[in-house]
PDB file of N, CA and C in Angstrom:
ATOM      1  N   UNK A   1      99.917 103.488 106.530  1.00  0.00           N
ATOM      2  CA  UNK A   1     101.098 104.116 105.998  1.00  0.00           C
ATOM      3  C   UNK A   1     100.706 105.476 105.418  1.00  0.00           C
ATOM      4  N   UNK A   2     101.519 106.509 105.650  1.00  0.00           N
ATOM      5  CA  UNK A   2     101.633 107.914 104.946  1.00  0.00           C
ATOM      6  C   UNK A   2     102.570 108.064 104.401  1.00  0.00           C
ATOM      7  N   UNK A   3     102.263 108.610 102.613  1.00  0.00           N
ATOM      8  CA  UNK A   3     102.914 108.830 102.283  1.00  0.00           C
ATOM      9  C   UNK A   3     102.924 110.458 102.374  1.00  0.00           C
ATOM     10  N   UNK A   4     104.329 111.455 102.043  1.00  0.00           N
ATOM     11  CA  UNK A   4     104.094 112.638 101.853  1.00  0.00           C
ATOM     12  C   UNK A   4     105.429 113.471 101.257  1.00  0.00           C
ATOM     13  N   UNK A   5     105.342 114.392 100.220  1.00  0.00           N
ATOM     14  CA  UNK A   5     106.469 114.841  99.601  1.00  0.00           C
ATOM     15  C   UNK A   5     106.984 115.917 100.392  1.00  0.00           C
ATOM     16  N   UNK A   6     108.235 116.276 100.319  1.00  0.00           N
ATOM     17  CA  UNK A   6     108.922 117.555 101.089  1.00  0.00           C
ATOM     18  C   UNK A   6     108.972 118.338  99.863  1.00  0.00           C
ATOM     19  N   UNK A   7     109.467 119.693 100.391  1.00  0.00           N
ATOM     20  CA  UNK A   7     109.715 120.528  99.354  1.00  0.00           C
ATOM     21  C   UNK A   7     110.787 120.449  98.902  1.00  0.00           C
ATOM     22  N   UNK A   8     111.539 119.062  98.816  1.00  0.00           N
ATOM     23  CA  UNK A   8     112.980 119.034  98.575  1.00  0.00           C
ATOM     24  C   UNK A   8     113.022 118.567  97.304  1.00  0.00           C
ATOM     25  N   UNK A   9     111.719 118.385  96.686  1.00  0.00           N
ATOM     26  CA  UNK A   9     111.364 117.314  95.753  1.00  0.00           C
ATOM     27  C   UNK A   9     111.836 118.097  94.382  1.00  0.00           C
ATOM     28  N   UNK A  10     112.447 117.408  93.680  1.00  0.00           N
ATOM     29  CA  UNK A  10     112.891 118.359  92.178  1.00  0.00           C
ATOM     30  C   UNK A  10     112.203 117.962  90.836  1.00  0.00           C
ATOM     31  N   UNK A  11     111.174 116.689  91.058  1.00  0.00           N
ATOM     32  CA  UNK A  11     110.273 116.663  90.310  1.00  0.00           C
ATOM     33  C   UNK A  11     111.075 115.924  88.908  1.00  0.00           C
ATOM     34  N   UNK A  12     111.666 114.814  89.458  1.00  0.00           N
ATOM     35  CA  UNK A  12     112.580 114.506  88.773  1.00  0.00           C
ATOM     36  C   UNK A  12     112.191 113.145  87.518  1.00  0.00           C
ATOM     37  N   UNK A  13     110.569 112.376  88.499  1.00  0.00           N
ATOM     38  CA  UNK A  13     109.985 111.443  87.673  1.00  0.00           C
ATOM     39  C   UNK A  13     110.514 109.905  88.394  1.00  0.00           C
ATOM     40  N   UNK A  14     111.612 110.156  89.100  1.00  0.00           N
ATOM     41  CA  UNK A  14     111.824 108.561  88.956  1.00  0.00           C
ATOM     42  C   UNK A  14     110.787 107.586  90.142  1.00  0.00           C
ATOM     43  N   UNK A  15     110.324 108.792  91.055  1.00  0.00           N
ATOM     44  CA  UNK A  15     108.615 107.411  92.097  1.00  0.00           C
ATOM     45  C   UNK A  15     107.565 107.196  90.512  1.00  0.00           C
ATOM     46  N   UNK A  16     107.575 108.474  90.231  1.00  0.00           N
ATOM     47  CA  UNK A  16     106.388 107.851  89.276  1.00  0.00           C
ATOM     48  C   UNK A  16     106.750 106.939  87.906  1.00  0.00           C
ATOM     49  N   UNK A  17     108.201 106.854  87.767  1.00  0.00           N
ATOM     50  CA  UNK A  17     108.708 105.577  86.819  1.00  0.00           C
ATOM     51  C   UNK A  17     108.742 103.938  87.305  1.00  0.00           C
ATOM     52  N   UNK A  18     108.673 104.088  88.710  1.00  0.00           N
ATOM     53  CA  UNK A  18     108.917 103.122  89.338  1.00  0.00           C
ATOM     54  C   UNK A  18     107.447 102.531  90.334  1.00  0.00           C
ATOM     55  N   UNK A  19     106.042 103.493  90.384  1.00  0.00           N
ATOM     56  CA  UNK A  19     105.115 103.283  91.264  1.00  0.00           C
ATOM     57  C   UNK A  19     104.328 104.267  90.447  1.00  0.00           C
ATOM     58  N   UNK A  20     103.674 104.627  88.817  1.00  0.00           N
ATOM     59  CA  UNK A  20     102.670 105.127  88.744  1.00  0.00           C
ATOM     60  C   UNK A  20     101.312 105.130  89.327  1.00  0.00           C
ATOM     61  N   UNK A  21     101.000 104.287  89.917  1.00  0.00           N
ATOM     62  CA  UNK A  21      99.588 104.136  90.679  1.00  0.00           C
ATOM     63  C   UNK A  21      99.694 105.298  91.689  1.00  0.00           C
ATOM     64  N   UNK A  22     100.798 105.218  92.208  1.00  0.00           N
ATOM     65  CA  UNK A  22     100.828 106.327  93.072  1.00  0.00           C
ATOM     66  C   UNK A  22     100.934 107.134  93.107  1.00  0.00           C
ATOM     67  N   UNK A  23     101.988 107.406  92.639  1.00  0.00           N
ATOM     68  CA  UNK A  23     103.011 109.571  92.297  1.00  0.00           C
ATOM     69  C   UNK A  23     103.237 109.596  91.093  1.00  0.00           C
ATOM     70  N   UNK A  24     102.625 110.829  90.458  1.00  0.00           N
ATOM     71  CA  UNK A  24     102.554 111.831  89.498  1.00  0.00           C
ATOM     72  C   UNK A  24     103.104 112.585  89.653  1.00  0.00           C
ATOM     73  N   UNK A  25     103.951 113.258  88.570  1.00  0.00           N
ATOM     74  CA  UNK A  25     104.941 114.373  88.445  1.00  0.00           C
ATOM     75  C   UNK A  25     103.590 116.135  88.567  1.00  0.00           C
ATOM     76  N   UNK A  26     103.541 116.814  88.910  1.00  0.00           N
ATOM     77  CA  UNK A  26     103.294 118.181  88.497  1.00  0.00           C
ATOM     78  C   UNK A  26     104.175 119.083  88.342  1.00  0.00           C
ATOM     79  N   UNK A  27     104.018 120.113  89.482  1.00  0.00           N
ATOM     80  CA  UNK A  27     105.207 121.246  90.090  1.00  0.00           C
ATOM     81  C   UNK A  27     106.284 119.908  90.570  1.00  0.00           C
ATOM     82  N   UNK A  28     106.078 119.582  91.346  1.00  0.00           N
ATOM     83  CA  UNK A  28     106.636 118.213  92.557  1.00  0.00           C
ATOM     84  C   UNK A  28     105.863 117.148  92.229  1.00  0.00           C
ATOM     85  N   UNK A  29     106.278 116.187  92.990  1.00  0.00           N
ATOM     86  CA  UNK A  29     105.668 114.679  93.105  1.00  0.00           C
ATOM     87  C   UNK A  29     104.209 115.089  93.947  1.00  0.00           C
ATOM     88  N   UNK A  30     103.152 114.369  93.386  1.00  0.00           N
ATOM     89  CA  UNK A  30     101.653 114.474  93.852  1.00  0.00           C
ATOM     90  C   UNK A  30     101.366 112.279  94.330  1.00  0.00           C
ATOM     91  N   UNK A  31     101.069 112.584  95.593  1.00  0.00           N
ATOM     92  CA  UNK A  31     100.605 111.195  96.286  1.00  0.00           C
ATOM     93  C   UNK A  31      98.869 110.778  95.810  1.00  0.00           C
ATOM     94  N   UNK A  32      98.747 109.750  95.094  1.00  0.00           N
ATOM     95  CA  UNK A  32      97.306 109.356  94.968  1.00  0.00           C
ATOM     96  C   UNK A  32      97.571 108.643  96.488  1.00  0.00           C
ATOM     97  N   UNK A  33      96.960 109.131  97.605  1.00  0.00           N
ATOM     98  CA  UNK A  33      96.655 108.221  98.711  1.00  0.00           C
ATOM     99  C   UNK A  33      95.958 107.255  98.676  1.00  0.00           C
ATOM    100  N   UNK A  34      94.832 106.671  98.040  1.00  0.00           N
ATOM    101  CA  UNK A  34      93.927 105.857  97.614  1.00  0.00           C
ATOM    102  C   UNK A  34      94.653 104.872  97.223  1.00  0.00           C
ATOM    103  N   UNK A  35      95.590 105.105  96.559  1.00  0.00           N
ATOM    104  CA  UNK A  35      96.750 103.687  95.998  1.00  0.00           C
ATOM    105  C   UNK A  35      97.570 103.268  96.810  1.00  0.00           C
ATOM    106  N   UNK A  36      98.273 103.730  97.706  1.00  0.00           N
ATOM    107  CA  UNK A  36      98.892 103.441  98.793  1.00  0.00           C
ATOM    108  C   UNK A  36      98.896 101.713  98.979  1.00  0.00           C
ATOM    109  N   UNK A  37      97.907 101.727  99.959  1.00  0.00           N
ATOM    110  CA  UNK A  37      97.814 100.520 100.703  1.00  0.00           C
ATOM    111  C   UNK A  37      98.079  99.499  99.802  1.00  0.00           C
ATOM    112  N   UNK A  38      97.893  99.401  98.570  1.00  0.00           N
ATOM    113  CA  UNK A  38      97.979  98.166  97.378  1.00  0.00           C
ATOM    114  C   UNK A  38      98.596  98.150  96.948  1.00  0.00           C
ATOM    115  N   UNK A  39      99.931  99.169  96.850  1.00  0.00           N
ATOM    116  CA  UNK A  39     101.286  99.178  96.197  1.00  0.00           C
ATOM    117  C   UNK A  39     102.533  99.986  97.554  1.00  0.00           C
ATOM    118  N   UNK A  40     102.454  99.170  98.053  1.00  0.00           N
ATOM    119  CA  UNK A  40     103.337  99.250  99.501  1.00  0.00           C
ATOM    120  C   UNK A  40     104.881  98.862  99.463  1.00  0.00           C
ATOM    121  N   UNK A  41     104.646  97.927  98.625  1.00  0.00           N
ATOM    122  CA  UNK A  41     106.373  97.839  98.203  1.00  0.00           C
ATOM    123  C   UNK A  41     106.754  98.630  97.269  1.00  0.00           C
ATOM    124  N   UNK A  42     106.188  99.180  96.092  1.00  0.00           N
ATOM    125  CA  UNK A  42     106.457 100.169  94.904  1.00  0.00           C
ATOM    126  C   UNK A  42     106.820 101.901  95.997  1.00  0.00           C
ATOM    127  N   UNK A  43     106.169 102.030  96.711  1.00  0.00           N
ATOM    128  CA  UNK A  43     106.390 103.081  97.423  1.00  0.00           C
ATOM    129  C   UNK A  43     107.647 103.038  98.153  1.00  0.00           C
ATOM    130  N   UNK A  44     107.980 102.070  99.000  1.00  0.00           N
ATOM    131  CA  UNK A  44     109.030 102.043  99.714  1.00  0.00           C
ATOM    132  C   UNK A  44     110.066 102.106  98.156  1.00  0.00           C
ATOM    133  N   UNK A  45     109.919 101.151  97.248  1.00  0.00           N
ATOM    134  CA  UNK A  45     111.156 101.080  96.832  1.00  0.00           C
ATOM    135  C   UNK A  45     111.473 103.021  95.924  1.00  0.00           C
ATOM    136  N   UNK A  46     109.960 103.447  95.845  1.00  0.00           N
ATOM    137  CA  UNK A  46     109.776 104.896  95.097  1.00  0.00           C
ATOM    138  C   UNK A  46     110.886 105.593  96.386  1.00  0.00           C
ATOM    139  N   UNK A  47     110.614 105.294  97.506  1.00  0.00           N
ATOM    140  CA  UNK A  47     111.103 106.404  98.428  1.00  0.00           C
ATOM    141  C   UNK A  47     112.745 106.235  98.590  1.00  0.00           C
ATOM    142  N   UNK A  48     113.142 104.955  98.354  1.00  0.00           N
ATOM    143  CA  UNK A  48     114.596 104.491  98.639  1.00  0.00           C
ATOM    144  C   UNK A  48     115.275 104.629  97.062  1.00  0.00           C
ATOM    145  N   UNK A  49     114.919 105.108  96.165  1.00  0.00           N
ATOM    146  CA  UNK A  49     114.951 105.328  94.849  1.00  0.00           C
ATOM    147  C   UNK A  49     115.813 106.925  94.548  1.00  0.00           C
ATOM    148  N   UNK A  50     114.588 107.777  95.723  1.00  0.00           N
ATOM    149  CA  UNK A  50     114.465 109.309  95.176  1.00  0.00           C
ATOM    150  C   UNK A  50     115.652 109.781  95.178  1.00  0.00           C
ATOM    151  N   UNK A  51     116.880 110.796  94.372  1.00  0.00           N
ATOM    152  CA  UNK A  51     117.585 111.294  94.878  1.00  0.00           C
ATOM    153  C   UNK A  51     117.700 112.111  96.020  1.00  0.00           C
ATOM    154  N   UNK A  52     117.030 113.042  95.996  1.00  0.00           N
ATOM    155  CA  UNK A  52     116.866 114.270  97.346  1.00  0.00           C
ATOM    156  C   UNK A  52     115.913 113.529  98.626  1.00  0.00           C
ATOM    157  N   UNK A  53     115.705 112.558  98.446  1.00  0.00           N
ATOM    158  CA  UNK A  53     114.923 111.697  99.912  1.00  0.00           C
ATOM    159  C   UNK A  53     113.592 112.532 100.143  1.00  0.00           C
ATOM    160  N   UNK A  54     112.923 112.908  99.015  1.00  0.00           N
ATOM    161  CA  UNK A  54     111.719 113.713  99.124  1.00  0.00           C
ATOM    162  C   UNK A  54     110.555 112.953  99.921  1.00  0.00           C
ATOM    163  N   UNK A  55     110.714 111.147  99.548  1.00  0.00           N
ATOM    164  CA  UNK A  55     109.531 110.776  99.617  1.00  0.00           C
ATOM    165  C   UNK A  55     109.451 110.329 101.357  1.00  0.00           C
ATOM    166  N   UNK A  56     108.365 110.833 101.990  1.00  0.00           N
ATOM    167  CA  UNK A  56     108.269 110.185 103.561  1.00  0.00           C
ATOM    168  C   UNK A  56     107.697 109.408 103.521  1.00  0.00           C
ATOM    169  N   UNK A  57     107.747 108.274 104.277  1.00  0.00           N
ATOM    170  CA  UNK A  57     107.001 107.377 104.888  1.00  0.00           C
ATOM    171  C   UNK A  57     106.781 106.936 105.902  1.00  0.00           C
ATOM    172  N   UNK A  58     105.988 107.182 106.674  1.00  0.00           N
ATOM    173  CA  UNK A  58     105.401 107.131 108.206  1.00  0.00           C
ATOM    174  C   UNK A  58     104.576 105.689 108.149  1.00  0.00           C
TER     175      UNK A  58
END
């Protein structure tokens, strides 16, 4: 699985309220890839969460 942010992202907090292992707020949402694979449902639900549909998942 890949995760990856668009530039649509407004940095709004709610993947990383819902999947800290993974996404961190900076400018935009930042992907720890390393966490991925072990929090696979926190991501999907981070990505079906986002307002602006920033988060991809391949």
């Amino acid at each position: 699985m890949t995760v990856t942010i668009s530039d649509d992202c407004i940095a709004c907090g709610a993947c990383e309220s819902i999947c800290d292992a993974v996404f961190s707020i900076e400018d935009k949402a930042v992907v720890n890839d390393g966490a991925v694979a072990d929090n696979v449902d926190g991501v999907k639900e981070a990505a079906d969460a986002c307002p602006v549909g920033a988060i991809v998942v391949e």
